[in-house]
C-alpha atoms as a PDB file:
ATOM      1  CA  UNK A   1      71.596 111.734-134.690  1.00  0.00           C
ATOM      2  CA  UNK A   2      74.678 110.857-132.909  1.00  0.00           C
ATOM      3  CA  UNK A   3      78.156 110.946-134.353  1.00  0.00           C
ATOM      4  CA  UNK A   4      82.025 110.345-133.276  1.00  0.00           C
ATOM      5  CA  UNK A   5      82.233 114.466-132.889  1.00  0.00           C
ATOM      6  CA  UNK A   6      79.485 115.029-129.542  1.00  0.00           C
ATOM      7  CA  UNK A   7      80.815 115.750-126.249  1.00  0.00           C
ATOM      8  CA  UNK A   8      84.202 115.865-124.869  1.00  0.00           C
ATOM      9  CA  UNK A   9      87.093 113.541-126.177  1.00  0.00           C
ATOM     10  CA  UNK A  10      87.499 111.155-122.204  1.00  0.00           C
ATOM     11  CA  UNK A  11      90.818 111.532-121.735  1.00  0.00           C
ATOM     12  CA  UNK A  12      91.726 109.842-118.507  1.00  0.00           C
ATOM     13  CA  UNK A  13      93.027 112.100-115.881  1.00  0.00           C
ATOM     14  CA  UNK A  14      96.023 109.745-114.859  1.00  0.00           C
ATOM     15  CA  UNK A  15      97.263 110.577-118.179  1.00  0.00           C
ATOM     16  CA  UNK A  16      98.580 114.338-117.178  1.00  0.00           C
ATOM     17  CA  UNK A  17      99.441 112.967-113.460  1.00  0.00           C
ATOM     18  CA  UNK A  18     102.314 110.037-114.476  1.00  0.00           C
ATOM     19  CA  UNK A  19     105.351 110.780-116.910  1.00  0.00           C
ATOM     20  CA  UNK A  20     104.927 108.282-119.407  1.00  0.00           C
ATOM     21  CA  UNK A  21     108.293 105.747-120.667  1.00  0.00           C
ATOM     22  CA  UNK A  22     107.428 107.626-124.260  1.00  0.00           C
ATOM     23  CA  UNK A  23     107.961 111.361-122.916  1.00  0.00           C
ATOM     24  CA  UNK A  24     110.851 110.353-120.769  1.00  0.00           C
ATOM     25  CA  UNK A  25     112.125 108.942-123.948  1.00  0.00           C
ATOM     26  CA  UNK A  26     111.465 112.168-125.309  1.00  0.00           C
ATOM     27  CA  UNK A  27     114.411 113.323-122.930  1.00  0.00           C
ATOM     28  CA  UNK A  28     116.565 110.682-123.565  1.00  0.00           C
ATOM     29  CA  UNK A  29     116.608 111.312-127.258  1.00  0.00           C
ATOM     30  CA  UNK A  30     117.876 114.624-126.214  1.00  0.00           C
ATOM     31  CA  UNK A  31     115.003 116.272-127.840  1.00  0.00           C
ATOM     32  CA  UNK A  32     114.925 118.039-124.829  1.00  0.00           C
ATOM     33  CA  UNK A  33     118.250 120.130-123.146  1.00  0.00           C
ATOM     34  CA  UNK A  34     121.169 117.602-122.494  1.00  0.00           C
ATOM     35  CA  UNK A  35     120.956 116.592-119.014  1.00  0.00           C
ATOM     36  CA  UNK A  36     117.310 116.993-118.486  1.00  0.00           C
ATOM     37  CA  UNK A  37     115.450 115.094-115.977  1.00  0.00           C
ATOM     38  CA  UNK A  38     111.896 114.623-115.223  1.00  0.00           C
ATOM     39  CA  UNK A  39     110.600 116.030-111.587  1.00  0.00           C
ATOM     40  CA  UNK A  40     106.742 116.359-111.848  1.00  0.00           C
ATOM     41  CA  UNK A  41     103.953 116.277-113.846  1.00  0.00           C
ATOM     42  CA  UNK A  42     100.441 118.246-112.770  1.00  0.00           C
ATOM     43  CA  UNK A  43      97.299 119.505-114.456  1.00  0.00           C
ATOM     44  CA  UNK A  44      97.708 122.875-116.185  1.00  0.00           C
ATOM     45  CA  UNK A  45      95.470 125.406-118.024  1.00  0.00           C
ATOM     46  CA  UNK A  46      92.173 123.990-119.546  1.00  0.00           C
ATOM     47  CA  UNK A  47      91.163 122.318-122.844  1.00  0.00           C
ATOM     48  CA  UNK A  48      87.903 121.319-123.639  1.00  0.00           C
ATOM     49  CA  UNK A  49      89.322 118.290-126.183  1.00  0.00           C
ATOM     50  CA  UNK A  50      92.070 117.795-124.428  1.00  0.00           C
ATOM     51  CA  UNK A  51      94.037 116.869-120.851  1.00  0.00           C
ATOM     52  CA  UNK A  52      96.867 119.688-120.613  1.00  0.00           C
ATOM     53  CA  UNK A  53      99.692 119.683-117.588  1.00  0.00           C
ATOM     54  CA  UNK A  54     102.880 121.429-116.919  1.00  0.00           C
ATOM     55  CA  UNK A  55     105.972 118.941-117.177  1.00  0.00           C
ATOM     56  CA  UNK A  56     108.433 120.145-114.100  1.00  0.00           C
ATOM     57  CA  UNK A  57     112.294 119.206-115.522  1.00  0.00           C
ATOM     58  CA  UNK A  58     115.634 119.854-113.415  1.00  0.00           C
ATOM     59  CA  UNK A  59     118.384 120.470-115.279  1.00  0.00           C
ATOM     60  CA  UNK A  60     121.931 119.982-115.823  1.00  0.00           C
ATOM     61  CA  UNK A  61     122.961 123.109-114.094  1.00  0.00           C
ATOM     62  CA  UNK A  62     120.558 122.108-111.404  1.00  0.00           C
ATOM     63  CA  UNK A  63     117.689 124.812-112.511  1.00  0.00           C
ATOM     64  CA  UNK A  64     114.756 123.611-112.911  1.00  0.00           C
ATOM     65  CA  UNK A  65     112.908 124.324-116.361  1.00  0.00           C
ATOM     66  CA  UNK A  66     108.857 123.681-117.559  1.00  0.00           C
ATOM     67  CA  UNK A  67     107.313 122.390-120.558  1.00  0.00           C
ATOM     68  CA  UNK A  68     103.747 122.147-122.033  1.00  0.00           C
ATOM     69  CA  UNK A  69     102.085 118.689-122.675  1.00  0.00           C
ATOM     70  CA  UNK A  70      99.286 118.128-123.853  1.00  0.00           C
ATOM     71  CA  UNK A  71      96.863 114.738-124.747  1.00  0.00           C
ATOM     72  CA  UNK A  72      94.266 113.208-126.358  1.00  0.00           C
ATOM     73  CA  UNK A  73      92.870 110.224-127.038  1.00  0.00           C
ATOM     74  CA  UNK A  74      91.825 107.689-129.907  1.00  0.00           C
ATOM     75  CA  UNK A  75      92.698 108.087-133.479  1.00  0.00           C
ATOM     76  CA  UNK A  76      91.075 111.265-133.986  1.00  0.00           C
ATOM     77  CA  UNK A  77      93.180 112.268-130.911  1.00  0.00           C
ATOM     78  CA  UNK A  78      96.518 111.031-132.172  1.00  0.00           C
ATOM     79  CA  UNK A  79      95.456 112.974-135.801  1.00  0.00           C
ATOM     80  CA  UNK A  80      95.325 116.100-133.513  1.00  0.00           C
ATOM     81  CA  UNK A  81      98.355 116.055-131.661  1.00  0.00           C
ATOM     82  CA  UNK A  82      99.941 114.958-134.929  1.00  0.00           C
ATOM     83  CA  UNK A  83      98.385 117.878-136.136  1.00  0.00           C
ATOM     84  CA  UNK A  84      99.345 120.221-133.946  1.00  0.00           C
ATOM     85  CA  UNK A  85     102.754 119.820-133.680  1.00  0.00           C
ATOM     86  CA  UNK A  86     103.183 120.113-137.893  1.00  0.00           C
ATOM     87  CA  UNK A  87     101.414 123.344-137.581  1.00  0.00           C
ATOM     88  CA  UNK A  88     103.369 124.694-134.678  1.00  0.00           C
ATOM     89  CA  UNK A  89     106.583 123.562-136.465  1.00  0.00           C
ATOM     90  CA  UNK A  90     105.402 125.659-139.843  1.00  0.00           C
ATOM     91  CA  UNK A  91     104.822 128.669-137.825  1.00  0.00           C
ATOM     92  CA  UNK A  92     107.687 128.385-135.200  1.00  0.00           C
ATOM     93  CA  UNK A  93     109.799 128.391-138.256  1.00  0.00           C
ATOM     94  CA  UNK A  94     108.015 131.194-139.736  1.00  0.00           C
ATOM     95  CA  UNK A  95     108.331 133.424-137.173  1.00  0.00           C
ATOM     96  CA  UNK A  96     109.610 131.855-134.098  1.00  0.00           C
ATOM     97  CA  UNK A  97     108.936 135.108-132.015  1.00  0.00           C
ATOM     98  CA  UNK A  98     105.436 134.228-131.759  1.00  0.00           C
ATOM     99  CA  UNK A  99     105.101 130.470-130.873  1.00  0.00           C
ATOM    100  CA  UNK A 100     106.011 128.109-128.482  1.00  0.00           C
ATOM    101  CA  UNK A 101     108.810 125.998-129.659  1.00  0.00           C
ATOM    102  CA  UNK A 102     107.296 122.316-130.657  1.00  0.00           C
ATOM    103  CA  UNK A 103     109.384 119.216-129.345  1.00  0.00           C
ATOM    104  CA  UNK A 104     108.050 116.054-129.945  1.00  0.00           C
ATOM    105  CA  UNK A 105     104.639 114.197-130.156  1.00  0.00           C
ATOM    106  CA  UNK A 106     103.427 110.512-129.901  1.00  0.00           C
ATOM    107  CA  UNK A 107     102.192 107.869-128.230  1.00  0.00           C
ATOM    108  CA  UNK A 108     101.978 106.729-124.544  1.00  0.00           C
ATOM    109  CA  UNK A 109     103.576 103.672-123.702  1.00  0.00           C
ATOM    110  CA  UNK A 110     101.408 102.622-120.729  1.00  0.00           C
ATOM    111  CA  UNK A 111      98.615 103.493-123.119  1.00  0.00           C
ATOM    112  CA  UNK A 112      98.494 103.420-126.812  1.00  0.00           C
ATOM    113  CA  UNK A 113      95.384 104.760-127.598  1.00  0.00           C
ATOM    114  CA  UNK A 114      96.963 107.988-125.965  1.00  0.00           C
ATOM    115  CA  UNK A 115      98.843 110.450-127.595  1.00  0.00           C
ATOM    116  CA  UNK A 116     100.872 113.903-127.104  1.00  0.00           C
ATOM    117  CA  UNK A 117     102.269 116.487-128.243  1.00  0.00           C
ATOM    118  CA  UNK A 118     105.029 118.132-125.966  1.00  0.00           C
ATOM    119  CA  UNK A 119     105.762 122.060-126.586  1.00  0.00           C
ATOM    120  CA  UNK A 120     108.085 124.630-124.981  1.00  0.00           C
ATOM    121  CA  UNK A 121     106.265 126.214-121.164  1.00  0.00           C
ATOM    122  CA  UNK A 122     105.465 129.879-121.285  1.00  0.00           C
ATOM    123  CA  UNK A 123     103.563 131.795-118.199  1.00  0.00           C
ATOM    124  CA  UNK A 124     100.707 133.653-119.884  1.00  0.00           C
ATOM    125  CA  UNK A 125      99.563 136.955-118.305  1.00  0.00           C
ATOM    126  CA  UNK A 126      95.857 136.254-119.249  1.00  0.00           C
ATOM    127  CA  UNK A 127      95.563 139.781-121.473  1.00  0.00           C
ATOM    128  CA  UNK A 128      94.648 140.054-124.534  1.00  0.00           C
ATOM    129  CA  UNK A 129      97.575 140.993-127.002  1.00  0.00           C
ATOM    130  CA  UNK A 130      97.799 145.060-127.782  1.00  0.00           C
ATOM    131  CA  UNK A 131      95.872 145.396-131.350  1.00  0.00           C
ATOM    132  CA  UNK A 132      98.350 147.328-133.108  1.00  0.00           C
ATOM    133  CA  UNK A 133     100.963 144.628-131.719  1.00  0.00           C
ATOM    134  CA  UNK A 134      98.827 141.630-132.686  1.00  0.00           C
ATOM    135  CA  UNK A 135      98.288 143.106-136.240  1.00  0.00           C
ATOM    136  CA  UNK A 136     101.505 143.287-137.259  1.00  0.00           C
ATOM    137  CA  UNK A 137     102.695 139.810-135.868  1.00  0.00           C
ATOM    138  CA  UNK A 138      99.714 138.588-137.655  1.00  0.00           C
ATOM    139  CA  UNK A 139     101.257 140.920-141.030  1.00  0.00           C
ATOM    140  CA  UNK A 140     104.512 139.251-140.388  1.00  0.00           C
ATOM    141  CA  UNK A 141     103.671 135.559-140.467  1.00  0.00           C
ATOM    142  CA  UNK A 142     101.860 135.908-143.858  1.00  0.00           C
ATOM    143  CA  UNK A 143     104.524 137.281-145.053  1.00  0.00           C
ATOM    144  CA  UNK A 144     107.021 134.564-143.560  1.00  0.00           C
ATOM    145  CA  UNK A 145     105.153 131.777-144.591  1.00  0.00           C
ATOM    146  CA  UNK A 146     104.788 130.622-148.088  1.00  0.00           C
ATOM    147  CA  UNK A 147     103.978 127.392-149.134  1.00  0.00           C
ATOM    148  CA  UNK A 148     106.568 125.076-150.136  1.00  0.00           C
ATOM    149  CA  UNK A 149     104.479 123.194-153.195  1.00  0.00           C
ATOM    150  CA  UNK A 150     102.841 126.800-154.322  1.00  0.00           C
ATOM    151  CA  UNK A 151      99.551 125.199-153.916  1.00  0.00           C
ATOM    152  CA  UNK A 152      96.428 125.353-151.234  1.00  0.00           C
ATOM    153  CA  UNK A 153      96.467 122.618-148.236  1.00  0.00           C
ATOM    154  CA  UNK A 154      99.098 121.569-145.580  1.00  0.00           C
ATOM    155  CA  UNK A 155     100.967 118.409-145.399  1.00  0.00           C
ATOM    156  CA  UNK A 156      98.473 116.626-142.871  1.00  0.00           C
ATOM    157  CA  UNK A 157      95.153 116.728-141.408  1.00  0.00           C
ATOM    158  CA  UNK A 158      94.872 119.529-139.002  1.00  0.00           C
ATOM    159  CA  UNK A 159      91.448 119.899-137.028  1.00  0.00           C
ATOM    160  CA  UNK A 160      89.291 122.728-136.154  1.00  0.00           C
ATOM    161  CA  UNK A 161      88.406 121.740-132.222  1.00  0.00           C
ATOM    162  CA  UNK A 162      88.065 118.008-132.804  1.00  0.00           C
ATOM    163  CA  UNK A 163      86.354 118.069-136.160  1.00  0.00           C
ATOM    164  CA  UNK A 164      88.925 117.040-139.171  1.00  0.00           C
ATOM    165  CA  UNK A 165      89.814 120.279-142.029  1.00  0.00           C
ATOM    166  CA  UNK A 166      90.361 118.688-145.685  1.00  0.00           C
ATOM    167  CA  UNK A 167      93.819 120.053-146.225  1.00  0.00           C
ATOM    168  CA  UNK A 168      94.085 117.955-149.609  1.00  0.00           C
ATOM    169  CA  UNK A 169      96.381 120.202-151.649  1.00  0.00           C
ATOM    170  CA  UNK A 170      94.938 122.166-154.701  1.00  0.00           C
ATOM    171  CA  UNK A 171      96.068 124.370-157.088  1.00  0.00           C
ATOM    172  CA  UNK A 172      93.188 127.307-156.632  1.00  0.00           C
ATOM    173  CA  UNK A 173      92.045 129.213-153.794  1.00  0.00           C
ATOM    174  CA  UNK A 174      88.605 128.149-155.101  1.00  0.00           C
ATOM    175  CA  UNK A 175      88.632 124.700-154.977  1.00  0.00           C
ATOM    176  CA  UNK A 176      90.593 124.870-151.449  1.00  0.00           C
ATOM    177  CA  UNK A 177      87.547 126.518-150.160  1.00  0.00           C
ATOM    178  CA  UNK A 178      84.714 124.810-151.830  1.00  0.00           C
ATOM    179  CA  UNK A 179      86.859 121.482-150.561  1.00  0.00           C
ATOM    180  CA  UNK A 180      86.749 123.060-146.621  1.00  0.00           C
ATOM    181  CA  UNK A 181      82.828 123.716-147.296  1.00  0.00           C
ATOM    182  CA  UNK A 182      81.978 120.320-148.192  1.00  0.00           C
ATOM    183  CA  UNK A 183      83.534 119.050-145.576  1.00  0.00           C
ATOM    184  CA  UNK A 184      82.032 120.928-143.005  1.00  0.00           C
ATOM    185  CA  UNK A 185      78.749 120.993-144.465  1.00  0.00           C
ATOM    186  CA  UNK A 186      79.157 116.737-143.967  1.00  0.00           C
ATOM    187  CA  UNK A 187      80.008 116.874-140.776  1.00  0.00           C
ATOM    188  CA  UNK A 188      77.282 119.429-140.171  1.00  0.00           C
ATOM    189  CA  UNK A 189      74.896 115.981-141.243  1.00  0.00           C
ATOM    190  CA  UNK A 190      76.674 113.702-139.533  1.00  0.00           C
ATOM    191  CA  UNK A 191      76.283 115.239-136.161  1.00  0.00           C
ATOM    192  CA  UNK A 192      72.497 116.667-136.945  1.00  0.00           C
ATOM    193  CA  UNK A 193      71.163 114.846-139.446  1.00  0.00           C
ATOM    194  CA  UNK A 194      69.993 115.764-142.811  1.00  0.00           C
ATOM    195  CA  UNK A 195      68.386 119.150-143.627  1.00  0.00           C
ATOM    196  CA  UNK A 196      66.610 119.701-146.886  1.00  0.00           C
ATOM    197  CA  UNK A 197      67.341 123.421-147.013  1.00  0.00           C
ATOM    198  CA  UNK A 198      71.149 122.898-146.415  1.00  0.00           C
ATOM    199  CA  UNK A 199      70.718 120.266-149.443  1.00  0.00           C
ATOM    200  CA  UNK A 200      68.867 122.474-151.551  1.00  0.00           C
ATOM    201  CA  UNK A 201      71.452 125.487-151.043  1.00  0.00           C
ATOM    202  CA  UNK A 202      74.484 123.409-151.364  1.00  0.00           C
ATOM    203  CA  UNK A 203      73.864 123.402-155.614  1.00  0.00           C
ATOM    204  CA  UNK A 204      73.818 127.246-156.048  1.00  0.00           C
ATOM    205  CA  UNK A 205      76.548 127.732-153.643  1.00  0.00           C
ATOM    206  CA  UNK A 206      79.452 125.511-154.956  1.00  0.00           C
ATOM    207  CA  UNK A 207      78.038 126.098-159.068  1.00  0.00           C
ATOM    208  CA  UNK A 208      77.258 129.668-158.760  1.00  0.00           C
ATOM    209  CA  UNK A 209      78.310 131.670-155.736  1.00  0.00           C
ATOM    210  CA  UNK A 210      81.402 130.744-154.591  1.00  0.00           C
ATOM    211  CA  UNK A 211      83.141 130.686-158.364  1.00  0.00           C
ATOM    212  CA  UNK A 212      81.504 134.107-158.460  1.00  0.00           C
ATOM    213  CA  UNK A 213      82.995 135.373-155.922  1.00  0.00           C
ATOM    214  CA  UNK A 214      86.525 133.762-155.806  1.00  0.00           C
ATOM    215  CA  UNK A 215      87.427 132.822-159.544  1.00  0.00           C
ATOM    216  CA  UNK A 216      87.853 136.744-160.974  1.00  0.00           C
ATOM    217  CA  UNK A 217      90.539 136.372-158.029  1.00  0.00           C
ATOM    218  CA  UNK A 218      92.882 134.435-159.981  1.00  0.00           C
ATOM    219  CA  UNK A 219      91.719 134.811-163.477  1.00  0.00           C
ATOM    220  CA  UNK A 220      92.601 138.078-166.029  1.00  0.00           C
ATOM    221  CA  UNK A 221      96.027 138.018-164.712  1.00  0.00           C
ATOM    222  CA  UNK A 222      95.524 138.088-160.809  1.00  0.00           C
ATOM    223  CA  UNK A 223      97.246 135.903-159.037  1.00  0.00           C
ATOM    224  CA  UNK A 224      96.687 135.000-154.840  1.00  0.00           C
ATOM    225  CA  UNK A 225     100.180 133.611-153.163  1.00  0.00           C
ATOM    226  CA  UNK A 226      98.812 130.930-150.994  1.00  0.00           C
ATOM    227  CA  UNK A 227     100.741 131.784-147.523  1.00  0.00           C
ATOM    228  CA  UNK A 228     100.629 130.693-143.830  1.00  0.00           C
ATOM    229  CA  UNK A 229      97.431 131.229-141.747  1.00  0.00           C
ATOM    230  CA  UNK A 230      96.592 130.567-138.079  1.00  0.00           C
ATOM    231  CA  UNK A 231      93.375 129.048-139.042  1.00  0.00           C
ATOM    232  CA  UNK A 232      91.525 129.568-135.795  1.00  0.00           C
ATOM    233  CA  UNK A 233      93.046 133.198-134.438  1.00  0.00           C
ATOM    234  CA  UNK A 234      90.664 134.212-132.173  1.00  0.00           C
ATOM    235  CA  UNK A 235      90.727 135.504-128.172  1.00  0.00           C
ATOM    236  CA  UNK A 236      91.145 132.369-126.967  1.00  0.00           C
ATOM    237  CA  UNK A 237      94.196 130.844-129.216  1.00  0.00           C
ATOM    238  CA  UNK A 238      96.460 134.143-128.693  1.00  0.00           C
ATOM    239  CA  UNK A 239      97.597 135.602-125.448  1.00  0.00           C
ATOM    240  CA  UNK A 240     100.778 137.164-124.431  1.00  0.00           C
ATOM    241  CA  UNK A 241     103.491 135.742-122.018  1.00  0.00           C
ATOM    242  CA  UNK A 242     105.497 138.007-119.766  1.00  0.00           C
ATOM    243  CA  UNK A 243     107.550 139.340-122.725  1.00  0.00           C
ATOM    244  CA  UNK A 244     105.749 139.043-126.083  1.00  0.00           C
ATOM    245  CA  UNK A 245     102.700 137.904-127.728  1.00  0.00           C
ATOM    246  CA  UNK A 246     102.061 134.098-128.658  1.00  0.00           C
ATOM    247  CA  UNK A 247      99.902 132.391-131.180  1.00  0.00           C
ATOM    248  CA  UNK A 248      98.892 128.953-129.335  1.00  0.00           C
ATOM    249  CA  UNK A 249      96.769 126.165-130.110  1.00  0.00           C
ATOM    250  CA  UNK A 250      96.779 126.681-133.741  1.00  0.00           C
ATOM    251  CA  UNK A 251      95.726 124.439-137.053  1.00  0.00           C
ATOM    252  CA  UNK A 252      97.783 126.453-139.767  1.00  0.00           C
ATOM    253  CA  UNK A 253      97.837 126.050-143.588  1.00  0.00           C
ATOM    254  CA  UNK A 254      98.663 127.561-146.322  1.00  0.00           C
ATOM    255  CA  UNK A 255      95.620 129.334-147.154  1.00  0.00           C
ATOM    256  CA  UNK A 256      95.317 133.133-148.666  1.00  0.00           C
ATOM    257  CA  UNK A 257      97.088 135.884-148.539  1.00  0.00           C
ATOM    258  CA  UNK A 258      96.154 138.938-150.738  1.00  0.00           C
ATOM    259  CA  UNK A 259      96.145 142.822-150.062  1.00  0.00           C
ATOM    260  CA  UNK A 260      91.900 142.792-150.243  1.00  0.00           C
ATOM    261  CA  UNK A 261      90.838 139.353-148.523  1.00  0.00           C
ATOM    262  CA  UNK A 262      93.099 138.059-145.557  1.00  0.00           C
ATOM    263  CA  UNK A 263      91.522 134.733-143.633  1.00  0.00           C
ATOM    264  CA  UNK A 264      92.774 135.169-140.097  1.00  0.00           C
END
């Protein structure tokens, strides 16, 4: 069965070779350094949902300085950029030492069924971070990052690739989770069809396993602090730059946090 989430999002390639009016207007808002002014724009590092390119700036002081855009396409497109840039803000402000700094998304001009989200440039060595390192940053932005409502979710749709997380906030870890399943397990049937096994499992599961597993977590006077995650930490989404480790590409929420059971 087809569905909106097979193959690659087509995002045209002119879109990462011409500076669009709405990210020079990015510089003219002065989201970007006083006196910055655009130079070149070329193709940079690879994304399989996305178009990604290097943004060449010269500025005031007549140094030239890079940033990070990225783009997408369509509504599920604009959704992730959108995304991406609330969940880069949440951890940038958690612990700015391991993120690039976020500086604007929205939509091309030329183009409005094209969207971006523009970050700060860093050169990444292509190693993977030192464990011991990578722990503790990982330790530190649980710790930095509690959730402003005290509740389960985020404040928008973040996505997992190019498929859509239900970020709905909730007052349990439980009914976060079962939430994420059922979402997941939909788009599982959207994209393959129906399975009668997956259907027959998907009773015991939500009635019976999960509340066994996660309710005596926050019942009998245990509590979990719902705290920042990366969502997606893996090999590919953390690297290190010439000088410290970074978290990149991530879809953060307030998820769990507790001394036995950590999610990222």
């Amino acid at each position: 069965m087809a569905s909106d989430f097979d193959g690659e999002i087509d995002v045209p390639e002119p879109a990462i070779h011409i500076i669009d009016d709405s990210v020079l207007a990015t510089i003219d808002t002065s989201e970007l350094p006083a006196g910055t002014q655009a130079k070149s724009l070329n193709p940079h590092g690879a994304s399989y949902w996305t178009r990604t390119a290097r943004l060449l700036t010269l500025q005031e002081d007549g140094s030239e300085k890079s940033f990070f855009l990225k783009v997408s396409i369509g509504q599920r497109g604009k959704g992730m950029m959108s995304g991406e840039f609330a969940s880069m803000t949440a951890i940038h402000t958690a612990l700015p030492s391991v993120a690039p700094t976020p500086i604007a998304w929205g939509t091309y001009v030329s183009d409005p069924d094209i969207h971006f989200f523009l970050c700060s440039f860093h050169k990444m060595s292509g190693e993977l971070p030192e464990i011991e390192r990578f722990s503790a940053q990982v330790a530190a932005l649980h710790r930095a990052g509690k959730s402003p409502t005290g509740k389960f979710g985020f404040e928008v749709t973040t996505f997992q690739g190019n498929l859509p997380q239900d970020n709905t906030w909730c007052d349990t870890w439980e009914e976060f989770y079962i939430r994420g399943m059922v979402r997941m397990l939909q788009l599982e049937e959207d994209c393959q069809g129906r399975c009668q096994e997956l259907k027959e499992l998907r009773g015991p599961m939500f009635e019976r396993v999960i509340p066994r597993l996660l309710r005596p977590l926050e019942t009998g006077g245990r509590k979990i602090e719902p705290t920042l995650v990366h969502g997606d930490l893996y090999y590919g989404n953390a690297s290190t730059d010439l000088r410290r480790l970074l978290f990149i590409r991530s879809q953060r929420v307030y998820k769990i946090l507790a001394q036995h059971t950590t999610l990222d």
